[in-house]
N, C-alpha and C. Protein backbone atom coordinates (compact mmCIF):
# COMPACT_ATOMS: atom_id res chain seq x y z
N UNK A 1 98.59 -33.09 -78.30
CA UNK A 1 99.96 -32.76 -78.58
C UNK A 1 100.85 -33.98 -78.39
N UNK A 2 100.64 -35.16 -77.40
CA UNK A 2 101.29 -36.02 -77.29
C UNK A 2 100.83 -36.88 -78.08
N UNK A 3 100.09 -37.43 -78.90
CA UNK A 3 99.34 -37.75 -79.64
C UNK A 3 100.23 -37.74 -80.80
N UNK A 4 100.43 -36.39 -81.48
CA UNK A 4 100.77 -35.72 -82.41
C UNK A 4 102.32 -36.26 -82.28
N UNK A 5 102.65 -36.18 -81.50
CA UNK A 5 104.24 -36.33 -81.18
C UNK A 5 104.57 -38.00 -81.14
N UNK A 6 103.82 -38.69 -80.65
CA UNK A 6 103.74 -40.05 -80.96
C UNK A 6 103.71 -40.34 -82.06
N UNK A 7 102.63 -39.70 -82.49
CA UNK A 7 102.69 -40.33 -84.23
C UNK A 7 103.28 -39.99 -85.03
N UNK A 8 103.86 -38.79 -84.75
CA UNK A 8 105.37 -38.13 -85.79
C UNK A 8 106.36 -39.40 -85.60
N UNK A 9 106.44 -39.97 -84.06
CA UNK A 9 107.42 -40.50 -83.82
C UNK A 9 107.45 -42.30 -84.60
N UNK A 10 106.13 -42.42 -84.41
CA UNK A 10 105.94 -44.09 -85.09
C UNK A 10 106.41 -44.15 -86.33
N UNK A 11 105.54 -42.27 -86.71
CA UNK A 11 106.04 -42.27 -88.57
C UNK A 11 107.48 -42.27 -89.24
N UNK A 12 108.37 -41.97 -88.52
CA UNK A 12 109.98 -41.83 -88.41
C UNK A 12 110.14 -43.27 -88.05
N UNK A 13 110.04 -44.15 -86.96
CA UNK A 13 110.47 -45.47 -86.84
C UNK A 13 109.91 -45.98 -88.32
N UNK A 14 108.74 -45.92 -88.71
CA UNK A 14 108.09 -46.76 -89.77
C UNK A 14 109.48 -46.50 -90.79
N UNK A 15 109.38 -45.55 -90.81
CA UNK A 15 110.38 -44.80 -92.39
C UNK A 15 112.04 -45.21 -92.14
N UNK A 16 112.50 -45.72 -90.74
CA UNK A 16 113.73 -46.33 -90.50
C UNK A 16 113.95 -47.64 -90.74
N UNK A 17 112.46 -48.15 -90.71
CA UNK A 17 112.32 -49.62 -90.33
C UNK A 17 112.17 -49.84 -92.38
N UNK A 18 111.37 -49.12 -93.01
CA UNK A 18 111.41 -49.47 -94.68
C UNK A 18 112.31 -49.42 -94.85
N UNK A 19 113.39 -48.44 -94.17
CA UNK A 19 114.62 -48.36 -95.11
C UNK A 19 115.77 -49.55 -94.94
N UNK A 20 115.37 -49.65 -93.79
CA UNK A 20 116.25 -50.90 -93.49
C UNK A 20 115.89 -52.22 -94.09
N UNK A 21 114.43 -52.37 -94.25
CA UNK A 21 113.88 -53.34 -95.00
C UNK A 21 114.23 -53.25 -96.45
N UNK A 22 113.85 -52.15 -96.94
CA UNK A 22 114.48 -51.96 -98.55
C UNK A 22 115.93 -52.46 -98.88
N UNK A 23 116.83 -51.96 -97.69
CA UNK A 23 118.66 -52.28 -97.76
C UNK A 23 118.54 -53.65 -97.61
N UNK A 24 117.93 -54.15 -96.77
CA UNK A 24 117.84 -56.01 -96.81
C UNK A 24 117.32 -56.55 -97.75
N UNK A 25 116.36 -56.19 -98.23
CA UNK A 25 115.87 -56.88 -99.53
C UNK A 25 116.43 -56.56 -100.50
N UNK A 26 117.40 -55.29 -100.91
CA UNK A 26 118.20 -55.29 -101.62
C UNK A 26 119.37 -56.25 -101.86
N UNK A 27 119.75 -56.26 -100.38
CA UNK A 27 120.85 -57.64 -99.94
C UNK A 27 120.74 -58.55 -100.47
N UNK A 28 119.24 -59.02 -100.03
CA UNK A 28 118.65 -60.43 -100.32
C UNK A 28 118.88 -60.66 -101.99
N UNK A 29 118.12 -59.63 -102.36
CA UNK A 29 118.15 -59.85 -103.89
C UNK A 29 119.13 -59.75 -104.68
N UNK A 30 120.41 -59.05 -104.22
CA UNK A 30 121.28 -59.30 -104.69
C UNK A 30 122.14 -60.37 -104.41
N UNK A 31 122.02 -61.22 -103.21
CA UNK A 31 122.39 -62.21 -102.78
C UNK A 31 121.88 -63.45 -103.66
N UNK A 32 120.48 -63.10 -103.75
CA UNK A 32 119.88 -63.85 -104.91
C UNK A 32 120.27 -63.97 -105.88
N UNK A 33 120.62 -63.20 -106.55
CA UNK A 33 121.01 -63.18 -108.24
C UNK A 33 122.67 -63.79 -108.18
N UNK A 34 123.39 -63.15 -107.08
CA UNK A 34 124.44 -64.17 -107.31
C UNK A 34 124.24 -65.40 -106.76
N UNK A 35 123.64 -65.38 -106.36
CA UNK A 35 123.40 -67.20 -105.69
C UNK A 35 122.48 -67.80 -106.83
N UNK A 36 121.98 -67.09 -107.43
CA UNK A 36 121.11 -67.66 -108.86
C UNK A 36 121.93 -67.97 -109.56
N UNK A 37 122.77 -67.80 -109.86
CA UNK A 37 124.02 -68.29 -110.82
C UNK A 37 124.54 -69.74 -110.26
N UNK A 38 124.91 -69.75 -109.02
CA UNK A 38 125.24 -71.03 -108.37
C UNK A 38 124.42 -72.18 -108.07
N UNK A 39 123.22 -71.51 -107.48
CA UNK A 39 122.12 -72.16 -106.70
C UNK A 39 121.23 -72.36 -107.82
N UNK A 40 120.67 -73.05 -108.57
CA UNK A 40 119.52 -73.10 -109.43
C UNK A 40 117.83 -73.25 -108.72
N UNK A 41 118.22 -73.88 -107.05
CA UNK A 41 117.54 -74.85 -106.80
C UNK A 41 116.24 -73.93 -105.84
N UNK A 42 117.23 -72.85 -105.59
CA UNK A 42 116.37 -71.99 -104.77
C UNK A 42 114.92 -71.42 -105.78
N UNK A 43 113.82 -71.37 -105.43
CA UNK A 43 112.57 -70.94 -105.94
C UNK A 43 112.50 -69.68 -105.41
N UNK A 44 111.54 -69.07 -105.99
CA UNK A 44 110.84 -67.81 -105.81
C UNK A 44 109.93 -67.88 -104.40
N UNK A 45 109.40 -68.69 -104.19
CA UNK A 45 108.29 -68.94 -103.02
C UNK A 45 109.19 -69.02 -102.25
N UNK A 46 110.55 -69.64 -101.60
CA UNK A 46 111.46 -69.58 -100.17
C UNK A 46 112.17 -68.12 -100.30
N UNK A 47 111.93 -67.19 -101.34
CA UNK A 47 112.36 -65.95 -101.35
C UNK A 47 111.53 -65.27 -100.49
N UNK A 48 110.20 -65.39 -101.06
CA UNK A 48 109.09 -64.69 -100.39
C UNK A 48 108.83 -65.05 -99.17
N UNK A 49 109.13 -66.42 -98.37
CA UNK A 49 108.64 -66.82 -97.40
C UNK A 49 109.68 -66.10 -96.71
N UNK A 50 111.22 -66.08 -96.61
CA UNK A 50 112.20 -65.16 -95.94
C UNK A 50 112.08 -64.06 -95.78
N UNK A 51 111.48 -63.41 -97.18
CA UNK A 51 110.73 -62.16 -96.54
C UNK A 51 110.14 -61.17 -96.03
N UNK A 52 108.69 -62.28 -95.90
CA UNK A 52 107.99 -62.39 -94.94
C UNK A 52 108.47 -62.49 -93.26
N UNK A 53 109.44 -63.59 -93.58
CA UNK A 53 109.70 -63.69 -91.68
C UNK A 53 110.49 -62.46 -91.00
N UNK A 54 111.77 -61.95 -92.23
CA UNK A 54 111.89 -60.66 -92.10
C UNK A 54 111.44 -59.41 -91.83
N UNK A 55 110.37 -59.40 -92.58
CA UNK A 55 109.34 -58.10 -92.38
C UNK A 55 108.18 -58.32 -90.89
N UNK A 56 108.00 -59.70 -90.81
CA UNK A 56 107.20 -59.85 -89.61
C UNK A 56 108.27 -59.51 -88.69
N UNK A 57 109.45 -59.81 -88.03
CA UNK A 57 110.08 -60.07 -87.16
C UNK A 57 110.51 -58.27 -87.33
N UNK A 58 110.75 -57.42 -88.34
CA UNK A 58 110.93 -56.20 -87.71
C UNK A 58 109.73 -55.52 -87.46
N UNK A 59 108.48 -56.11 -87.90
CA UNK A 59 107.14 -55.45 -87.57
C UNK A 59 106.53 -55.32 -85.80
N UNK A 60 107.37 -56.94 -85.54
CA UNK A 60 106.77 -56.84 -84.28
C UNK A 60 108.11 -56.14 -83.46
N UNK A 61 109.24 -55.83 -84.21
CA UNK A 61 110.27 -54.66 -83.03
C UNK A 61 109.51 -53.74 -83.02
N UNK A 62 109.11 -53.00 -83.78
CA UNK A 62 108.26 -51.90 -84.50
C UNK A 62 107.34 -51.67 -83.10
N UNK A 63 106.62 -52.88 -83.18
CA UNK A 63 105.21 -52.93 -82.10
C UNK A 63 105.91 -53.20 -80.84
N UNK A 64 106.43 -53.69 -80.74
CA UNK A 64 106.97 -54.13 -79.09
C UNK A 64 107.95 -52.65 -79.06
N UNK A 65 108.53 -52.06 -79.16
CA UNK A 65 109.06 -50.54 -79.47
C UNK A 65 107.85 -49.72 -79.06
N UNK A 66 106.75 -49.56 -79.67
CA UNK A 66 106.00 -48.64 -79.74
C UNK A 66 105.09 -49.22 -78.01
N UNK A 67 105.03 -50.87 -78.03
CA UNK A 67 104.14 -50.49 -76.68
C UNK A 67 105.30 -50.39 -75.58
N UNK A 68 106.68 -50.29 -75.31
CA UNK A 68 107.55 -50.21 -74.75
C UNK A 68 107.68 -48.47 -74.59
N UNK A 69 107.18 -47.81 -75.22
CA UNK A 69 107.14 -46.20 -75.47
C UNK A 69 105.79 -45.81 -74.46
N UNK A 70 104.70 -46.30 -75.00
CA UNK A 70 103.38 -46.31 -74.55
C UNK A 70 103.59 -46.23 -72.81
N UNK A 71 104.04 -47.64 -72.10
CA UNK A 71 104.37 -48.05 -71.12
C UNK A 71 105.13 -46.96 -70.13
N UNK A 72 106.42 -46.56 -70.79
CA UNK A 72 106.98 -46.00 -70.63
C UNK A 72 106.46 -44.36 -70.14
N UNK A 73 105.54 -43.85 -71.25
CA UNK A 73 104.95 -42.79 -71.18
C UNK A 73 103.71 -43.02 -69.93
N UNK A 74 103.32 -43.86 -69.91
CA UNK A 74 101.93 -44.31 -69.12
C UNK A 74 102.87 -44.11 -67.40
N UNK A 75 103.78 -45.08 -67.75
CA UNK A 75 105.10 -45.14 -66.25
C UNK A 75 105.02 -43.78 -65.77
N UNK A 76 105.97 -42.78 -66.75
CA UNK A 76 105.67 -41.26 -66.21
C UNK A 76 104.94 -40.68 -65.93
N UNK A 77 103.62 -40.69 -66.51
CA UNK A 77 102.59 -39.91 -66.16
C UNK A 77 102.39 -40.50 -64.92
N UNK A 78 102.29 -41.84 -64.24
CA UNK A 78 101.58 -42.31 -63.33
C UNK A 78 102.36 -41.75 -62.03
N UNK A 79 104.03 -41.74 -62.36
CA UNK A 79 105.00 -41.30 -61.42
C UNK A 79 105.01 -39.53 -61.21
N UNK A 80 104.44 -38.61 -61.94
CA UNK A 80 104.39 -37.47 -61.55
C UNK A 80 103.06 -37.43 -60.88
N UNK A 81 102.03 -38.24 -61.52
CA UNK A 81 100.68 -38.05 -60.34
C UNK A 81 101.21 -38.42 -59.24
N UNK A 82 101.67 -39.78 -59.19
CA UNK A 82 102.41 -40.48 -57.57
C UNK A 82 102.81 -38.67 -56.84
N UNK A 83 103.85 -38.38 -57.45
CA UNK A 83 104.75 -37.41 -56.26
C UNK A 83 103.75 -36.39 -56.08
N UNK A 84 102.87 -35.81 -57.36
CA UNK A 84 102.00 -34.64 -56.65
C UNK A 84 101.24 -35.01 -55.91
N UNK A 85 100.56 -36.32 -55.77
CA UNK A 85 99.76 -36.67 -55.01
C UNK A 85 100.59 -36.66 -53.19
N UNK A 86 102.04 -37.68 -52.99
CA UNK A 86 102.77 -37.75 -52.33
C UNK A 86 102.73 -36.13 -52.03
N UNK A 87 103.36 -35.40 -52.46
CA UNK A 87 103.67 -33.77 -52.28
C UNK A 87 102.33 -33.33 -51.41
N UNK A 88 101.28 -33.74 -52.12
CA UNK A 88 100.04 -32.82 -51.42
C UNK A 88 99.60 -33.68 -49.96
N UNK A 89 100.14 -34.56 -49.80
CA UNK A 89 99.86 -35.51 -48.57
C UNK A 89 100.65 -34.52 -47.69
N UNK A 90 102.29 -34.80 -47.73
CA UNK A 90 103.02 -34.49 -47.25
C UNK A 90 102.42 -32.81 -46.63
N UNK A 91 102.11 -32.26 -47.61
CA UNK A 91 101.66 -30.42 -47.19
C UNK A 91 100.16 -30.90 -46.22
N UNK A 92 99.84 -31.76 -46.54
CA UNK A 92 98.39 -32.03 -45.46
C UNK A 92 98.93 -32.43 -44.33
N UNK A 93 100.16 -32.93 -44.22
CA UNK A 93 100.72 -33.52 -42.65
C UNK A 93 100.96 -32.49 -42.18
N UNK A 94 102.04 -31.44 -42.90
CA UNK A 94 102.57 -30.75 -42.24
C UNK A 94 101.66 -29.66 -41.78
N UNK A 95 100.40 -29.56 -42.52
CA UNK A 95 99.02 -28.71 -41.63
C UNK A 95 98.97 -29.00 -40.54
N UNK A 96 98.75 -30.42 -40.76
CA UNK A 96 97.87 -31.14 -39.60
C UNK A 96 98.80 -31.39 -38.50
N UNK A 97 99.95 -31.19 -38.50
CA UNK A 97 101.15 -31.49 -37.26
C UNK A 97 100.89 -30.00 -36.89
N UNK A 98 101.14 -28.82 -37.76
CA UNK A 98 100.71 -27.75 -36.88
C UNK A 98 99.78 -27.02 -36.21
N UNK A 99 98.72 -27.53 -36.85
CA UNK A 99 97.26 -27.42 -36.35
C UNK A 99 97.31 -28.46 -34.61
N UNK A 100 97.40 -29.36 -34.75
CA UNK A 100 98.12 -30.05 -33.73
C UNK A 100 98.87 -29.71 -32.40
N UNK A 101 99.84 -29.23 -33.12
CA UNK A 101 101.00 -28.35 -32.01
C UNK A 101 100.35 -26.97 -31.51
N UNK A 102 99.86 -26.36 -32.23
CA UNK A 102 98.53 -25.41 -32.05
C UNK A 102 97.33 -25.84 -30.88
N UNK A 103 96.89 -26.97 -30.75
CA UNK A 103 95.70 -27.20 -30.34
C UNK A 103 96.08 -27.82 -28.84
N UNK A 104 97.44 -28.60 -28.97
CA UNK A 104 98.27 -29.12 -28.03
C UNK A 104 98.80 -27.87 -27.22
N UNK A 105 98.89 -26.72 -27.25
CA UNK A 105 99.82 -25.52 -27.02
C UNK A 105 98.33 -24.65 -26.43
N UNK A 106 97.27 -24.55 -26.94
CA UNK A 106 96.19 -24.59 -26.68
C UNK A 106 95.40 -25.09 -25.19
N UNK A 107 95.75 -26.38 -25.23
CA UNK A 107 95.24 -27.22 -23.94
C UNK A 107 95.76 -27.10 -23.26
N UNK A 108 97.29 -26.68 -23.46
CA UNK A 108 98.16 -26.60 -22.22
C UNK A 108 97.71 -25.45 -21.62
N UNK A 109 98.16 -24.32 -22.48
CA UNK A 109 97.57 -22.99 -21.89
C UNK A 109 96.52 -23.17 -20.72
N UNK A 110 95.25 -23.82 -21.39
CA UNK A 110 93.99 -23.73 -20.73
C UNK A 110 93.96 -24.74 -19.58
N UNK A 111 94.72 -26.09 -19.68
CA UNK A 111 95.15 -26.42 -18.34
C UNK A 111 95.84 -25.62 -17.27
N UNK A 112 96.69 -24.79 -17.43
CA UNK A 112 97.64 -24.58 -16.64
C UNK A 112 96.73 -22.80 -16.18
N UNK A 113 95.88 -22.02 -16.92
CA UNK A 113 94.66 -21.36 -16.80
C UNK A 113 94.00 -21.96 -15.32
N UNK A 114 93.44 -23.46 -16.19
CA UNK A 114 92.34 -24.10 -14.84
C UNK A 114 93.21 -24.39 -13.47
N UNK A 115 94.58 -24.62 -13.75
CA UNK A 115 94.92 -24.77 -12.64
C UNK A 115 95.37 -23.38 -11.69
N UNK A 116 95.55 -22.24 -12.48
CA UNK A 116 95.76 -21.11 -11.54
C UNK A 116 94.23 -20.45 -10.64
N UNK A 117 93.66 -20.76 -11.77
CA UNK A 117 92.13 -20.32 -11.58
C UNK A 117 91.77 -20.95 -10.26
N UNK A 118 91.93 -22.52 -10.08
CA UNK A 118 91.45 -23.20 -8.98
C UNK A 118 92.10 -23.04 -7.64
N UNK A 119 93.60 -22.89 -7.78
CA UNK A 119 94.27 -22.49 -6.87
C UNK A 119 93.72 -20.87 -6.22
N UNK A 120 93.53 -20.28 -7.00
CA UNK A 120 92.94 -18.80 -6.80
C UNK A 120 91.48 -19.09 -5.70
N UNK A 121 90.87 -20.09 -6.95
CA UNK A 121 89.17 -20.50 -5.82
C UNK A 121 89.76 -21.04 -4.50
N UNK A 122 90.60 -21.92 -4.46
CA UNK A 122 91.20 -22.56 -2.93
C UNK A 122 91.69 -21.26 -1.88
N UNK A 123 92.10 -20.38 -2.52
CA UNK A 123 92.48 -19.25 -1.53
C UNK A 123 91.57 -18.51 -1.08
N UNK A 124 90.14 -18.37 -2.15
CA UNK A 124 89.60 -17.62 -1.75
C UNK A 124 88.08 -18.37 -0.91
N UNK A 125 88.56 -19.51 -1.02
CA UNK A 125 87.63 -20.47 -0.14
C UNK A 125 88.17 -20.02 1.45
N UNK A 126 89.74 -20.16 1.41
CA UNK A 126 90.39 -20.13 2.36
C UNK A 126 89.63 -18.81 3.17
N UNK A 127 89.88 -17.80 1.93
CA UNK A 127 89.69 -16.30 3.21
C UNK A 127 88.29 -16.18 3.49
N UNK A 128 87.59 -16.51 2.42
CA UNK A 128 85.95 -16.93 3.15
C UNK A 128 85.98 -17.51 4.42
N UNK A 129 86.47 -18.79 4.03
CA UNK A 129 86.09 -19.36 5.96
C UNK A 129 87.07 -18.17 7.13
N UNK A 130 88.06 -18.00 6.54
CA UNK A 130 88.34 -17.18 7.46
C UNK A 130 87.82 -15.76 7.97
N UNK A 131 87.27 -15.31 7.12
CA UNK A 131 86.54 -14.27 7.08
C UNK A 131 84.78 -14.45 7.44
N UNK A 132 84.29 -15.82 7.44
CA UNK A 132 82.85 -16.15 8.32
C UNK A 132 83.06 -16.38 9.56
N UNK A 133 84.87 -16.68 10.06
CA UNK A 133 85.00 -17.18 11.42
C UNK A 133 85.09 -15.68 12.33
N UNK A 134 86.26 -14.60 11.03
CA UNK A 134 85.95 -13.20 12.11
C UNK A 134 84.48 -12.57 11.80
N UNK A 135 83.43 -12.70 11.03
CA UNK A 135 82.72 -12.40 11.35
C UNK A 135 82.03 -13.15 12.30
N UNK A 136 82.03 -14.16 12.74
CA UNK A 136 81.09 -14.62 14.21
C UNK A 136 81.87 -14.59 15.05
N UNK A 137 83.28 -13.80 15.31
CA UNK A 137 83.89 -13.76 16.09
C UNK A 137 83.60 -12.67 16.71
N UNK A 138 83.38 -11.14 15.23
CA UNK A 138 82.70 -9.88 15.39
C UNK A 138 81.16 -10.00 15.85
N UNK A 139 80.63 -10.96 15.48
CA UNK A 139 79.50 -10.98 16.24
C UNK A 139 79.08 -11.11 17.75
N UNK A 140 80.10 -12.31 17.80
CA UNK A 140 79.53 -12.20 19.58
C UNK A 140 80.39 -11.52 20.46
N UNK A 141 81.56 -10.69 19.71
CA UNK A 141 81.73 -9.59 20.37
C UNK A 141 80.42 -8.43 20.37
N UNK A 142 80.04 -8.09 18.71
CA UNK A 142 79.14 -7.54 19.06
C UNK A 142 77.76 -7.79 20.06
N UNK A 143 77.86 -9.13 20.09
CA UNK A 143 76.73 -9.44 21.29
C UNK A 143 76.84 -9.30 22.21
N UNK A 144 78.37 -9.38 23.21
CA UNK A 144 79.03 -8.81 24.25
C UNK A 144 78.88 -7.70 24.58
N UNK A 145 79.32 -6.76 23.96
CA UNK A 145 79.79 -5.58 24.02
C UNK A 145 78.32 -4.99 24.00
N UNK A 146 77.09 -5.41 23.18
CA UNK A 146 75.42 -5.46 23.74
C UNK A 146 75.06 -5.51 25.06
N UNK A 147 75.67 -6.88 25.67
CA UNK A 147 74.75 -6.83 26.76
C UNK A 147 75.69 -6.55 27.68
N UNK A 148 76.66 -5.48 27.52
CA UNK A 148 77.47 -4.98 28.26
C UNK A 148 76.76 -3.68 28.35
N UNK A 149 76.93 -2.99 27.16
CA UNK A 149 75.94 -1.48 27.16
C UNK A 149 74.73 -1.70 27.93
N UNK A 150 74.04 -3.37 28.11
CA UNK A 150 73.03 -2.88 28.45
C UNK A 150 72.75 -3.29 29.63
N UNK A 151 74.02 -4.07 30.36
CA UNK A 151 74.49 -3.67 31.78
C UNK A 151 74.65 -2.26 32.22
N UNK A 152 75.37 -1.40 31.29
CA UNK A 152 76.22 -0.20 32.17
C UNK A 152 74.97 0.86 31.90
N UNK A 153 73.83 0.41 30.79
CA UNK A 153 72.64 1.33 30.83
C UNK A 153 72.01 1.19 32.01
N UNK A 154 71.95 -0.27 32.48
CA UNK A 154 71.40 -0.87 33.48
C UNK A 154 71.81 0.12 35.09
N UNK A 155 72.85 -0.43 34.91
CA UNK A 155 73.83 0.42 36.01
C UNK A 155 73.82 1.73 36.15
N UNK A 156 73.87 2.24 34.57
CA UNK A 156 73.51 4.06 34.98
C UNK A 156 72.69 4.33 35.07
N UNK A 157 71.37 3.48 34.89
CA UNK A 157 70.29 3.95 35.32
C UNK A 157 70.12 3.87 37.10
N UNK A 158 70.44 3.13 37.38
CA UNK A 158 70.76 2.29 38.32
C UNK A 158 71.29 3.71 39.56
N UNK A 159 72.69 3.91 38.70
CA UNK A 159 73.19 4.58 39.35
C UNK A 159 72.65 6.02 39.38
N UNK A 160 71.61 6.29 38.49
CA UNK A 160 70.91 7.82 38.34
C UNK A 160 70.21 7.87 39.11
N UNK A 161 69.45 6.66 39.41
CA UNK A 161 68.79 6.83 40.62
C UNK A 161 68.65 7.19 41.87
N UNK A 162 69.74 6.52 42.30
CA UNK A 162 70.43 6.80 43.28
C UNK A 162 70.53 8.08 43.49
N UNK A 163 71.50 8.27 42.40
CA UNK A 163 72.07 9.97 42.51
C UNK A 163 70.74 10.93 42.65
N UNK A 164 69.82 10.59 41.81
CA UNK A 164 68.72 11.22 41.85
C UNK A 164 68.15 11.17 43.42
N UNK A 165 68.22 10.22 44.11
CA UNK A 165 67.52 9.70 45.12
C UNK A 165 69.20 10.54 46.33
N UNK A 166 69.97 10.91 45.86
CA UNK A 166 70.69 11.50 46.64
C UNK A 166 70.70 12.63 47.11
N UNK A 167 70.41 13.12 45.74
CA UNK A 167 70.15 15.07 45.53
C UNK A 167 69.14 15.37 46.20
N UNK A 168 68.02 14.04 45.93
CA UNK A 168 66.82 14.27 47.03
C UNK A 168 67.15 15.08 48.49
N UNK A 169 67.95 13.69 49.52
CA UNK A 169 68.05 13.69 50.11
C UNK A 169 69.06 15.01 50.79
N UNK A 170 69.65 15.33 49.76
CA UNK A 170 70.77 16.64 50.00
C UNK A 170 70.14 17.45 50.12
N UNK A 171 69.23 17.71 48.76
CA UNK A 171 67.96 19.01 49.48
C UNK A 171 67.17 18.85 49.93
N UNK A 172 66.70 18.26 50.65
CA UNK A 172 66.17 17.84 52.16
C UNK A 172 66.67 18.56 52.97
N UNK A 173 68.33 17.84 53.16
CA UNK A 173 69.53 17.97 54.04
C UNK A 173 69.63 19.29 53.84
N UNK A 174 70.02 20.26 53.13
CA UNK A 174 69.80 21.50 52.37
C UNK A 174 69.03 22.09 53.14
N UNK A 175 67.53 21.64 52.84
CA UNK A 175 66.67 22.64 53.43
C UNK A 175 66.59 22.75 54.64
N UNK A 176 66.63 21.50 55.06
CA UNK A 176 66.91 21.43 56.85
C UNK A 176 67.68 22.60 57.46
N UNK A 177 69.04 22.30 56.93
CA UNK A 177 69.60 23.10 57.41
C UNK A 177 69.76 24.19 57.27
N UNK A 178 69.06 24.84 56.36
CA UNK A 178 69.16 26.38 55.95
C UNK A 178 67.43 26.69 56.91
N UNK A 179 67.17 25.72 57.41
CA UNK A 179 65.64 25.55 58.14
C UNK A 179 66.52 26.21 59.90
N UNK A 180 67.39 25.30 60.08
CA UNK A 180 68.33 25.19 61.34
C UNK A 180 68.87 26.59 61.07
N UNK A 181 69.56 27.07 60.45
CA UNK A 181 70.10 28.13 60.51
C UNK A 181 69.67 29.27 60.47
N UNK A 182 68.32 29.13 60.33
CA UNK A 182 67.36 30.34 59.80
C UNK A 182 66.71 30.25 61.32
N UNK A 183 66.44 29.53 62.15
CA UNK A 183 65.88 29.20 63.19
C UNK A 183 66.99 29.76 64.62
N UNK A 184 68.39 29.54 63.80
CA UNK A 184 69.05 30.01 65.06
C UNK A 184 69.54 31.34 64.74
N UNK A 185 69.32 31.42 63.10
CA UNK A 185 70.03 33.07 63.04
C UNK A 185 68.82 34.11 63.83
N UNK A 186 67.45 33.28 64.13
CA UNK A 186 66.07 34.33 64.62
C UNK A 186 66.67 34.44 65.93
């Protein structure tokens, strides 16, 4: 299509450029014929050589026109790739800054995570030791309070004995005297 449109367009310069050439060589030639009347001296060959330099010199506007178009067209195309290309960079930054701020927002989180987390382990380091110190604190109470029971088992045995070894002696004492009283009630 651009193609097509180019060459419509060369074909229109071509057809501006004959006509203008035709109106000049009309010029010429009529310039000629009255100058043929005056001028004898002018030939046919410095006719032709003038317009020749004529027709070359609008041939190459013609061409320097057409690669000035070319250029031109080549310029644009290269400048809309430039910006879409530019455009699609730009949309890749702005991913990548939020992917970024994302990943940054991310670490923080999970820093500030590790740091509650650890503070949490420090406390609970804390109540551990404190909690291995009341348990060996509960222990040698409970070891106390052991060889305390097994004093006062000691002791009540101790002391059962006795008592045992008392009652003995009471009914003894007992019998004796119900021995004595039975002896004086005869």
């Amino acid at each position: 299509m651009i193609k097509t449109d180019t060459d419509k367009m060369v074909l229109e310069e071509e057809q501006q450029i004959l006509s203008v050439e035709e109106s000049a060589f009309d010029l010429l030639m009529s310039e000629i014929t009255a100058e043929k009347d005056e001028e004898q001296d002018l030939d046919l060959g410095q006719i032709v050589h003038n317009s020749d330099i004529l027709l070359g010199i609008i041939t190459e506007q013609v061409r320097s026109k057409r690669i000035w178009q070319i250029a031109v067209a080549c310029l644009m195309i290269f400048v809309v790739i430039i910006s879409f290309i530019c455009l699609g960079l730009y949309m890749e930054r702005k991913n990548h800054i939020e992917r970024f701020s994302q990943a940054q927002a991310n670490v923080q989180k999970a820093s500030n995570d590790f740091s509650q987390i650890s503070q949490k382990a420090k406390t609970l380091e804390k109540q551990l030791a404190n909690s291995d110190k009341e348990l060996e604190h509960a222990q040698s109470q409970l070891s106390n309070s052991n060889s305390q029971v097994e004093k006062l088992q000691n002791q009540l045995a101790d002391t059962s004995q006795r008592l045992k070894a008392l009652q003995n002696r009471n009914v003894e004492a007992v019998k004796r005297l119900n021995e004595r009283l039975q002896k004086l009630s005869d």
